[in-house]
N, C-alpha and C. Protein backbone atom coordinates (compact mmCIF):
# COMPACT_ATOMS: atom_id res chain seq x y z
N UNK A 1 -35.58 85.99 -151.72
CA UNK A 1 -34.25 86.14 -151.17
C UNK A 1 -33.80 84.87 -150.44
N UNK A 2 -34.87 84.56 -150.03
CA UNK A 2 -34.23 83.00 -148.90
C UNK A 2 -33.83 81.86 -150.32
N UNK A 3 -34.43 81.94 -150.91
CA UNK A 3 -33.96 80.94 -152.48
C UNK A 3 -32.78 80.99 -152.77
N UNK A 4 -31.94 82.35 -152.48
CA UNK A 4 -30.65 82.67 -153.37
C UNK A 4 -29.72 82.12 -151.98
N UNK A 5 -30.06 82.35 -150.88
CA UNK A 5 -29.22 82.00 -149.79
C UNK A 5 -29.28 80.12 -149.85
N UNK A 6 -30.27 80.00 -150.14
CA UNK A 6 -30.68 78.26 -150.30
C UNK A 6 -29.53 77.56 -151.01
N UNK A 7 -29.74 78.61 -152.33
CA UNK A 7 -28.97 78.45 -153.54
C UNK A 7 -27.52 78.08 -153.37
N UNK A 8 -27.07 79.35 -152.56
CA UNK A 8 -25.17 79.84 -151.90
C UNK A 8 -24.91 78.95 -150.88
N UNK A 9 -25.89 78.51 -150.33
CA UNK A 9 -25.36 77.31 -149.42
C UNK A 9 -25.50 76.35 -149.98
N UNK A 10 -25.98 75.44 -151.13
CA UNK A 10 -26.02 73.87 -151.58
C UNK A 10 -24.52 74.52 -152.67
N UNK A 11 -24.29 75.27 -153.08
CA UNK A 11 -22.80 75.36 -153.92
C UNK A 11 -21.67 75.26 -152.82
N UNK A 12 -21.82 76.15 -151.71
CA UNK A 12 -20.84 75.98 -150.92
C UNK A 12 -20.40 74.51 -149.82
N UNK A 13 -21.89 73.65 -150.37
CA UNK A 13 -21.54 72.48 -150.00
C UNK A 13 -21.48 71.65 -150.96
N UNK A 14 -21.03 71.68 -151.96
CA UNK A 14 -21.57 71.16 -153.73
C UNK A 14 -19.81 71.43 -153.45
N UNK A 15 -19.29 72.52 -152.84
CA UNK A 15 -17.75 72.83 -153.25
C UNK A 15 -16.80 71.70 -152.11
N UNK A 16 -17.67 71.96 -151.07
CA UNK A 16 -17.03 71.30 -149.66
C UNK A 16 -17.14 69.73 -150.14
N UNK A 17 -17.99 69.17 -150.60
CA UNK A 17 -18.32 67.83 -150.92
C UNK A 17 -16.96 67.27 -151.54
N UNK A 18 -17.02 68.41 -152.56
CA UNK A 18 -16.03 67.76 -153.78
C UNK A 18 -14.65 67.86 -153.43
N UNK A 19 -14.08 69.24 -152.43
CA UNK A 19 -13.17 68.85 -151.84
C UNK A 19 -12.65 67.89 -150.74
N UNK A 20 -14.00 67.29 -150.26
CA UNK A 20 -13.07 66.20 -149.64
C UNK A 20 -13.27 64.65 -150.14
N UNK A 21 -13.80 64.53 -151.50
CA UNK A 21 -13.79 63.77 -152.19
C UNK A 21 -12.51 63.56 -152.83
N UNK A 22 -12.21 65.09 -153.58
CA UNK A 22 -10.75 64.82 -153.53
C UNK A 22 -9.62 64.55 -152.94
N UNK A 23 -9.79 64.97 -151.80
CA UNK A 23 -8.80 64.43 -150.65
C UNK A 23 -9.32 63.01 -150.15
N UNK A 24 -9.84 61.87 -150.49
CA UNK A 24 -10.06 60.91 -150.07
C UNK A 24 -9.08 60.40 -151.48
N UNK A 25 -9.93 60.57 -152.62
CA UNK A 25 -8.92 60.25 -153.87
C UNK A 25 -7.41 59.88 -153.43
N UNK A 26 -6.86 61.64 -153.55
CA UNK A 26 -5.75 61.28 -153.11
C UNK A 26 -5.14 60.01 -152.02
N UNK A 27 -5.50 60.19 -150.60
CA UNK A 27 -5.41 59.55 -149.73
C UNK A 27 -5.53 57.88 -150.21
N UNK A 28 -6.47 58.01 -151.40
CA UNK A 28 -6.49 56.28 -151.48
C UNK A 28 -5.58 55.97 -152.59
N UNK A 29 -4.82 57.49 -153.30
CA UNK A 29 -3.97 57.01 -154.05
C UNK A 29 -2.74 56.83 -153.57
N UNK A 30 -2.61 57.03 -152.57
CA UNK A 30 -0.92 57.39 -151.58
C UNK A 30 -0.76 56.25 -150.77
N UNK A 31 -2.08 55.93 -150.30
CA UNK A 31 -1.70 54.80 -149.15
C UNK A 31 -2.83 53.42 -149.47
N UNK A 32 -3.26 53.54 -150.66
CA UNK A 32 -4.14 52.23 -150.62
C UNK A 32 -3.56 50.78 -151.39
N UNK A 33 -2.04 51.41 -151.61
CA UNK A 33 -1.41 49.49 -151.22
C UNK A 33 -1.21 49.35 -150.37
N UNK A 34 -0.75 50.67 -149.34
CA UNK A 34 -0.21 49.98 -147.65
C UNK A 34 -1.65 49.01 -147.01
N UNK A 35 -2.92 50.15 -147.34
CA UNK A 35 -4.22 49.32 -147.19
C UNK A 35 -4.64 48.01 -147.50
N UNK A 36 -4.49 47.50 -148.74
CA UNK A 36 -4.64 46.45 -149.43
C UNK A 36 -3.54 45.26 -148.88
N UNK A 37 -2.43 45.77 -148.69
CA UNK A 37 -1.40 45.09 -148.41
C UNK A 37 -1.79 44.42 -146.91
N UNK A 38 -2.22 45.40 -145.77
CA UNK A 38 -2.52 44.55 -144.28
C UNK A 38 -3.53 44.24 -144.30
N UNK A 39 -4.95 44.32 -145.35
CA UNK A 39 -5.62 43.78 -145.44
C UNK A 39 -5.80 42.15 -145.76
N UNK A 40 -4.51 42.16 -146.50
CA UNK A 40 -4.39 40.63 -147.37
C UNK A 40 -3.86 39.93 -145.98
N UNK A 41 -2.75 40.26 -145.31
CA UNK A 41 -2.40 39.70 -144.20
C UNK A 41 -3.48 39.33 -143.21
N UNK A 42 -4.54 40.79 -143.01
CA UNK A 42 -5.33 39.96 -142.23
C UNK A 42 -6.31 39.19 -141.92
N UNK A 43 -6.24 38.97 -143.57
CA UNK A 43 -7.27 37.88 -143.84
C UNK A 43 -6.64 36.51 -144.03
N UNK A 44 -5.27 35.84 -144.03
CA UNK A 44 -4.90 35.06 -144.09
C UNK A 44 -5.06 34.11 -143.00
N UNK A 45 -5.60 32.93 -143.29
CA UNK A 45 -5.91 31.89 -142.55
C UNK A 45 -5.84 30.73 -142.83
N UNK A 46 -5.08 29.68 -141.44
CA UNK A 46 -4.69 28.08 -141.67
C UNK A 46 -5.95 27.80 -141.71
N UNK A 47 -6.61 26.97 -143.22
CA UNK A 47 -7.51 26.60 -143.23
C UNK A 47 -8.15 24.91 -142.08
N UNK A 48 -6.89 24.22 -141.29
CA UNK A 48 -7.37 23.63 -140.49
C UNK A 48 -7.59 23.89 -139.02
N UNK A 49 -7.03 25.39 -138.76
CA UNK A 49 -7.54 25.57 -137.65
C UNK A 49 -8.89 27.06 -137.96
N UNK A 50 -9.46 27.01 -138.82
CA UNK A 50 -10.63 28.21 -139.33
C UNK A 50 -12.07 27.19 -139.17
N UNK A 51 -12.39 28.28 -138.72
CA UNK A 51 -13.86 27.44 -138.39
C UNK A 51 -15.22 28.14 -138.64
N UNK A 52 -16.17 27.72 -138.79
CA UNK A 52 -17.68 28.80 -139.27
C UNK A 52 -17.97 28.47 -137.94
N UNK A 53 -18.33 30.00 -137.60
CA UNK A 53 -19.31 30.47 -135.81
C UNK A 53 -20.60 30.18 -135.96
N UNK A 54 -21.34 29.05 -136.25
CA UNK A 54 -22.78 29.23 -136.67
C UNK A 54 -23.51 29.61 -135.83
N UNK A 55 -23.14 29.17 -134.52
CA UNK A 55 -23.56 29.36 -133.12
C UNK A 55 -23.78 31.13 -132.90
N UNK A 56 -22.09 31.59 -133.10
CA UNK A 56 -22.52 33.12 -133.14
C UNK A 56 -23.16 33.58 -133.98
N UNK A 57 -23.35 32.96 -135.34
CA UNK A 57 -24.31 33.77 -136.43
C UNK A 57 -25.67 33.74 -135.97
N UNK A 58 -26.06 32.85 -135.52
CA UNK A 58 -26.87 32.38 -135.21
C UNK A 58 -27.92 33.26 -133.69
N UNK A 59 -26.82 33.42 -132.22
CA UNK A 59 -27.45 34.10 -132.12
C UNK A 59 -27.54 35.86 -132.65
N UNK A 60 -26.56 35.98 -133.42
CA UNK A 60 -26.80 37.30 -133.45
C UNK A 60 -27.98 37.47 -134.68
N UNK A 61 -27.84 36.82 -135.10
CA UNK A 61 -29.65 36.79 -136.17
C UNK A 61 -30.79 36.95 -134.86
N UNK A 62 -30.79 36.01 -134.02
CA UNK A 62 -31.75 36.54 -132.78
C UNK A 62 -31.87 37.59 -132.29
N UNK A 63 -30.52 38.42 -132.17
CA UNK A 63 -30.97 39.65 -131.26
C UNK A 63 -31.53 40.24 -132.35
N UNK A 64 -30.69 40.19 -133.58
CA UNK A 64 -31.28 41.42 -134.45
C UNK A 64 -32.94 41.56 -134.80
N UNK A 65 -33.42 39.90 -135.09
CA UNK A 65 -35.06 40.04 -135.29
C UNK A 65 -35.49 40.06 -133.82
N UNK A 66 -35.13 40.08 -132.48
CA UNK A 66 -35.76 40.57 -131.41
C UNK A 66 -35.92 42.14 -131.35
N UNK A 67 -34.56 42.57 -131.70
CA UNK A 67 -34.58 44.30 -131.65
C UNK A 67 -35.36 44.91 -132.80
N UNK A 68 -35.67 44.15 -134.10
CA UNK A 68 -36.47 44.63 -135.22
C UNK A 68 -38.17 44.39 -134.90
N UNK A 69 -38.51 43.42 -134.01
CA UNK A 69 -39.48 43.01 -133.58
C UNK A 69 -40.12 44.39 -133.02
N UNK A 70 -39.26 44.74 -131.93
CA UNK A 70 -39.65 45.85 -130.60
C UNK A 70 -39.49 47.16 -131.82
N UNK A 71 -38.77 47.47 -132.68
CA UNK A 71 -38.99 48.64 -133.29
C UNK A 71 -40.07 48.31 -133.73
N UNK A 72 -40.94 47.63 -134.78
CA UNK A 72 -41.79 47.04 -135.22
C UNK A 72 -43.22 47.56 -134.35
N UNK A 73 -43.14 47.06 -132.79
CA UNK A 73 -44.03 46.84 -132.14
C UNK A 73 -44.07 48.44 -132.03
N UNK A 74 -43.29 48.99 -131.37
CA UNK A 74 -43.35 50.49 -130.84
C UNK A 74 -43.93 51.40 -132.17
N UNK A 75 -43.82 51.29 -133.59
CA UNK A 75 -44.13 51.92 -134.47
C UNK A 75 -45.68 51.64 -134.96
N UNK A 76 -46.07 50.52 -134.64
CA UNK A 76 -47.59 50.30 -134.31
C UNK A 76 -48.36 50.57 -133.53
């Protein structure tokens, strides 16, 4: 009996899934030039005042292998 309830709940989320799959569909069919459209804007940039952050890439590569380090350590 617990199998068939197993069962009625992965359809009733097999149903829920797909309805809001479809409603994303839609949604990206209604408004995904307005999307695309302020996207393009906000990526537009005077290429002489654009600059690479190496500095920020840079440290944030640090925190991340410091914080992967300490997960690392704690899981050992």
């Amino acid at each position: 009996m617990g199998y068939r309830s197993d069962e009625g709940r992965r359809e009733d989320l097999n149903k829920e899934f797909e309805r809001c799959c479809t409603f994303l569909a839609e949604m990206m069919e209604k408004y995904g030039a307005l999307v695309l459209r302020d996207v393009a804007v906000e990526i537009q940039y005077v290429p002489e005042t654009w600059c690479d952050d190496a500095e920020g890439k840079r440290l944030r590569y640090e925190v991340y292998a410091r914080r992967f380090l300490k997960r690392l350590e704690k899981a050992a």
